[in-house]
Protein backbone atom coordinates (compact mmCIF):
# COMPACT_ATOMS: atom_id res chain seq x y z
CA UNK A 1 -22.49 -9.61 -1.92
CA UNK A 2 -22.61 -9.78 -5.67
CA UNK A 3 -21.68 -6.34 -7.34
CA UNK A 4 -24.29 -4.60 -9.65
CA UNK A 5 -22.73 -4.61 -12.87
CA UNK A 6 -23.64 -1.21 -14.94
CA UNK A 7 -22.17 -0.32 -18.18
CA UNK A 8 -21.66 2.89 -20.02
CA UNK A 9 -21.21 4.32 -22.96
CA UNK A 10 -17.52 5.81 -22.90
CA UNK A 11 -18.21 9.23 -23.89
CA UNK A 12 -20.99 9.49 -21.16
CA UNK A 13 -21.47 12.62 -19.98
CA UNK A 14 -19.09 12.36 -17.10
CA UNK A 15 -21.89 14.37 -14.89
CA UNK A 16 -23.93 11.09 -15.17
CA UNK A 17 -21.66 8.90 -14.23
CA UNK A 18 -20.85 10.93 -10.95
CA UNK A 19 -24.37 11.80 -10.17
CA UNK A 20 -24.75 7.53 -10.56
CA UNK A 21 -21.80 6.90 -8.01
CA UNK A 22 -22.67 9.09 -5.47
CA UNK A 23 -26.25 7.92 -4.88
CA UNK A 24 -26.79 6.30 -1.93
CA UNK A 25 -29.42 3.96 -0.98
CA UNK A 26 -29.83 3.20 2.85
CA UNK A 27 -31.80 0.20 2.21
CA UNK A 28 -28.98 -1.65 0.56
CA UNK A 29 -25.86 -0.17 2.15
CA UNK A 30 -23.20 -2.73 1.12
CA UNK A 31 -24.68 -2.30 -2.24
CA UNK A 32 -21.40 -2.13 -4.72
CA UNK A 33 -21.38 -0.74 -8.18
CA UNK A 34 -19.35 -2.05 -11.18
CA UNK A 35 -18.42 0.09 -14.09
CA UNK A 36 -18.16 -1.20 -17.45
CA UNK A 37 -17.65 0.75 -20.22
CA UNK A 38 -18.45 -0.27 -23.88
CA UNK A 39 -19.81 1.24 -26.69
CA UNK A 40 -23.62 1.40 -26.68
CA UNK A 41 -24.45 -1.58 -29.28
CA UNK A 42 -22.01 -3.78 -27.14
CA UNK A 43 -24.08 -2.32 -23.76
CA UNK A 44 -26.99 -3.44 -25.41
CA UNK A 45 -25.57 -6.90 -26.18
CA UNK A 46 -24.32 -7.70 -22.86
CA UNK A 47 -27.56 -5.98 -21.40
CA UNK A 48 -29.42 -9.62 -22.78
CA UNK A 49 -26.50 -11.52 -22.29
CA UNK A 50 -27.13 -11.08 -18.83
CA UNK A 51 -23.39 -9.75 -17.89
CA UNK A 52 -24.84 -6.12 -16.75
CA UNK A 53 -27.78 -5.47 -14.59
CA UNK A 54 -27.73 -1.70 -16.00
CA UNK A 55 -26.90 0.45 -18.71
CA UNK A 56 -26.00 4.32 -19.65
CA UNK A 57 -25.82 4.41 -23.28
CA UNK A 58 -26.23 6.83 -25.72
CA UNK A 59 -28.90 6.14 -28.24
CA UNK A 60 -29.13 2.37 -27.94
CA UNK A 61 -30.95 0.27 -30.48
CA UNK A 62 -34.36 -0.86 -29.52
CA UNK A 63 -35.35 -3.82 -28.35
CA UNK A 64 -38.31 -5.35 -27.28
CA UNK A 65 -36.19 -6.87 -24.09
CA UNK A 66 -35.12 -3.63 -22.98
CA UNK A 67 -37.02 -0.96 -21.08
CA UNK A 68 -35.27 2.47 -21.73
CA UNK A 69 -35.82 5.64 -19.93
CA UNK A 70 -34.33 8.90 -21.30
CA UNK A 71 -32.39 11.11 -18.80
CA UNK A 72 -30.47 13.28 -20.92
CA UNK A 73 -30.62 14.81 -24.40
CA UNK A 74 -27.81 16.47 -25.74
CA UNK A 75 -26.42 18.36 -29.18
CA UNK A 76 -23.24 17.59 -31.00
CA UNK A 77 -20.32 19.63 -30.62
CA UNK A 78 -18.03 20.41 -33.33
CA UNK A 79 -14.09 21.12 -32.45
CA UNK A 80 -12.37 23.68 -34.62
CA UNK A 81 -9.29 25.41 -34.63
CA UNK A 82 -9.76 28.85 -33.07
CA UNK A 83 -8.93 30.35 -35.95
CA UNK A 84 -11.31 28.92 -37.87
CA UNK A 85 -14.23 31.60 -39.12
CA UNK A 86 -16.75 29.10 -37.22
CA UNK A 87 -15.59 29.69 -34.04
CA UNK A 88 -16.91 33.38 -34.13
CA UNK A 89 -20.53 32.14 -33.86
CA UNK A 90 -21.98 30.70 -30.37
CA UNK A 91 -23.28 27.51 -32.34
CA UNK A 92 -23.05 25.91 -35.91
CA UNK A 93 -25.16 24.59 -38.31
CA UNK A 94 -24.46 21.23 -40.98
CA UNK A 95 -25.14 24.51 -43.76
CA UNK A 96 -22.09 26.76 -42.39
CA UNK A 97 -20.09 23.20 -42.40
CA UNK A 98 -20.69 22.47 -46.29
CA UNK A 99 -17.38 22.13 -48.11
CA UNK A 100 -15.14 21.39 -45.27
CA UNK A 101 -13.46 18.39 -44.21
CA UNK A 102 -15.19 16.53 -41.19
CA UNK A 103 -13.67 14.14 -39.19
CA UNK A 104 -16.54 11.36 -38.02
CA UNK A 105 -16.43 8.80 -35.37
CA UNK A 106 -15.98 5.26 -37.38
CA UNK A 107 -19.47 4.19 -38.38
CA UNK A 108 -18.80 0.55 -36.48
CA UNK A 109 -19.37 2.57 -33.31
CA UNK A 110 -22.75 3.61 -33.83
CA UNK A 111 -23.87 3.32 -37.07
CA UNK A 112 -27.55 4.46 -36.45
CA UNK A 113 -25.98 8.09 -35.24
CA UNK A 114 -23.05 7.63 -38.05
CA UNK A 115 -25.85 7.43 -40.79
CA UNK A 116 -28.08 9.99 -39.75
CA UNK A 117 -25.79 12.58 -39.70
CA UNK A 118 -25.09 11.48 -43.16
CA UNK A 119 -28.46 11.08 -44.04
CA UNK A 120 -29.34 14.65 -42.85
CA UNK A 121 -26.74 16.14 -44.56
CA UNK A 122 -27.67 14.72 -47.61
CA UNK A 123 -30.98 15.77 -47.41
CA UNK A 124 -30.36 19.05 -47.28
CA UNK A 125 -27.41 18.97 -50.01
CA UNK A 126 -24.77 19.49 -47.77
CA UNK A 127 -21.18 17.42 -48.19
CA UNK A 128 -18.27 17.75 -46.56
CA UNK A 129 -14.83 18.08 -49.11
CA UNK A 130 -13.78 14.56 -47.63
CA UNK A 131 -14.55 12.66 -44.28
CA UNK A 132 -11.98 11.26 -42.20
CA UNK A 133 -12.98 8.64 -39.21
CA UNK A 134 -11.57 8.31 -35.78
CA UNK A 135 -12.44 5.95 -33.10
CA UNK A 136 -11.45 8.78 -30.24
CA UNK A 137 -11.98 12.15 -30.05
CA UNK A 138 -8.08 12.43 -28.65
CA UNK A 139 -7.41 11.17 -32.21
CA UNK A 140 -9.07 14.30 -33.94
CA UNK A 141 -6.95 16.51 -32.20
CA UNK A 142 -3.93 17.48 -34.66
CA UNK A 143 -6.05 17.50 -37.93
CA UNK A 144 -8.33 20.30 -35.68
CA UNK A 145 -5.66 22.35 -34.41
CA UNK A 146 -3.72 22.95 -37.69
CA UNK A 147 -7.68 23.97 -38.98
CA UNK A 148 -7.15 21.50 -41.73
CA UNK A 149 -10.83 19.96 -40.64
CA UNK A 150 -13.60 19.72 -38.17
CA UNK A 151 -14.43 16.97 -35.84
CA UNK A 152 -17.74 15.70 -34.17
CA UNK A 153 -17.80 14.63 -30.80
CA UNK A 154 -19.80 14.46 -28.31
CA UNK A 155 -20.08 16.66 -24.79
CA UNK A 156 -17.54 14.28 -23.25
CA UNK A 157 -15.47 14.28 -26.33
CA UNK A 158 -15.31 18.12 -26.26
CA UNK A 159 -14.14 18.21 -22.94
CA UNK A 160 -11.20 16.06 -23.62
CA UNK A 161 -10.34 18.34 -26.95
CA UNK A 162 -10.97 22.00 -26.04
CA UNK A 163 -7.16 23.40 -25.73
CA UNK A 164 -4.29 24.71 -27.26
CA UNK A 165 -5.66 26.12 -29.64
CA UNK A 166 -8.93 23.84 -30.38
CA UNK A 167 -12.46 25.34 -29.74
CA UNK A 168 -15.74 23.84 -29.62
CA UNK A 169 -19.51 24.05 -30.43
CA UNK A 170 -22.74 23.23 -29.99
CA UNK A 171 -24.27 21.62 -33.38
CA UNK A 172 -27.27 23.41 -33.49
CA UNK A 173 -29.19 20.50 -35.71
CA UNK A 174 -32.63 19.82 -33.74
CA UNK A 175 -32.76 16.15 -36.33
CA UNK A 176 -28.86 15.04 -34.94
CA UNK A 177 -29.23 15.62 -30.95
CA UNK A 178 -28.35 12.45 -28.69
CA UNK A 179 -30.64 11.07 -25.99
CA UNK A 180 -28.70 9.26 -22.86
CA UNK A 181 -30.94 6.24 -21.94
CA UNK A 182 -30.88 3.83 -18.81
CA UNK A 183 -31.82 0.69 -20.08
CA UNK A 184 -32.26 -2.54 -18.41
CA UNK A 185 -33.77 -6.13 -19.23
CA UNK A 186 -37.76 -5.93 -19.16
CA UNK A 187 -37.33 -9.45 -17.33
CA UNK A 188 -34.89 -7.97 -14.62
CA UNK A 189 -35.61 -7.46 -11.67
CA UNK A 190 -32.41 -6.35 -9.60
């Protein structure tokens, strides 16, 4: 039996993933799942490539294709040191992060998401003192810690940073949340 190939996004919430693997379908019992994870624009492109039957990405590009179906919607988190005045406050907003240095995911990895948070900022005058990118959340870490900047990442990304001395929160920006789709080929019918 042929595996079904699904990729994912590799900050996925992990929840999804999990909740994915442990379905069971009693029609298809030998039914086999294969993880693939790449970054949503490279789901996408191996979506009509034909090399996965499935998809969990985080705001993939449209196509006409694709089908999508949203199953999650989630905010940004921002990582701070603990000392950092932010972390006194149960969310933050792009205004309270004016004038500080912001460490960004690298725009290659999703530049619709990388310029809107840009875009949004600039709209409402905010700029950070410099921006530093990162292709990992991991990498983030030190410049966090010594409270020398703040870092997006996402709920997966948070997860991995959250200690010794790192905090996070919820990026309370209603224009900059993230929507997890499943996304298939329109002309698939696996």
């Amino acid at each position: 039996d042929a595996p079904f190939y699904v990729g994912r996004s590799p900050y996925t919430d992990p929840f999804l993933v999990s909740t994915l693997l442990s379905i069971q379908l009693p029609l298809f019992p030998r039914l086999k799942l294969e993880l693939v994870s790449q970054y949503s624009i490279n789901l996408v492109e191996d979506l009509l490539a034909g090399s996965l039957d499935l998809a969990i990405a985080t705001e993939p590009p449209e196509s006409s294709l694709l089908t999508q179906v949203q199953i999650a919607e989630s905010s940004f988190y921002i990582a701070m040191a603990k000392k950092e005045a932010l972390a006194a406050y149960p969310s933050v907003t792009l205004d309270q992060m004016n004038g500080r240095r912001w460490i960004l995911f690298e725009r290659k990895l999703h530049p619709p998401v990388y310029d809107s948070i840009l875009r949004v900022a600039s709209q409402r005058g905010i700029s950070p003192q410099s921006v530093q990118h990162v292709t990992a959340p991991e990498e983030a870490f030190p410049f966090v810690a010594d409270g020398a900047a703040i870092a997006f990442v996402v709920k997966a990304g948070a997860l991995l940073i959250a200690r010794n001395g790192v905090t996070v929160r919820p990026l309370a920006e209603p224009a900059l949340r993230l929507g997890t789709f499943l996304v298939s080929g329109v002309d698939d019918d696996s």
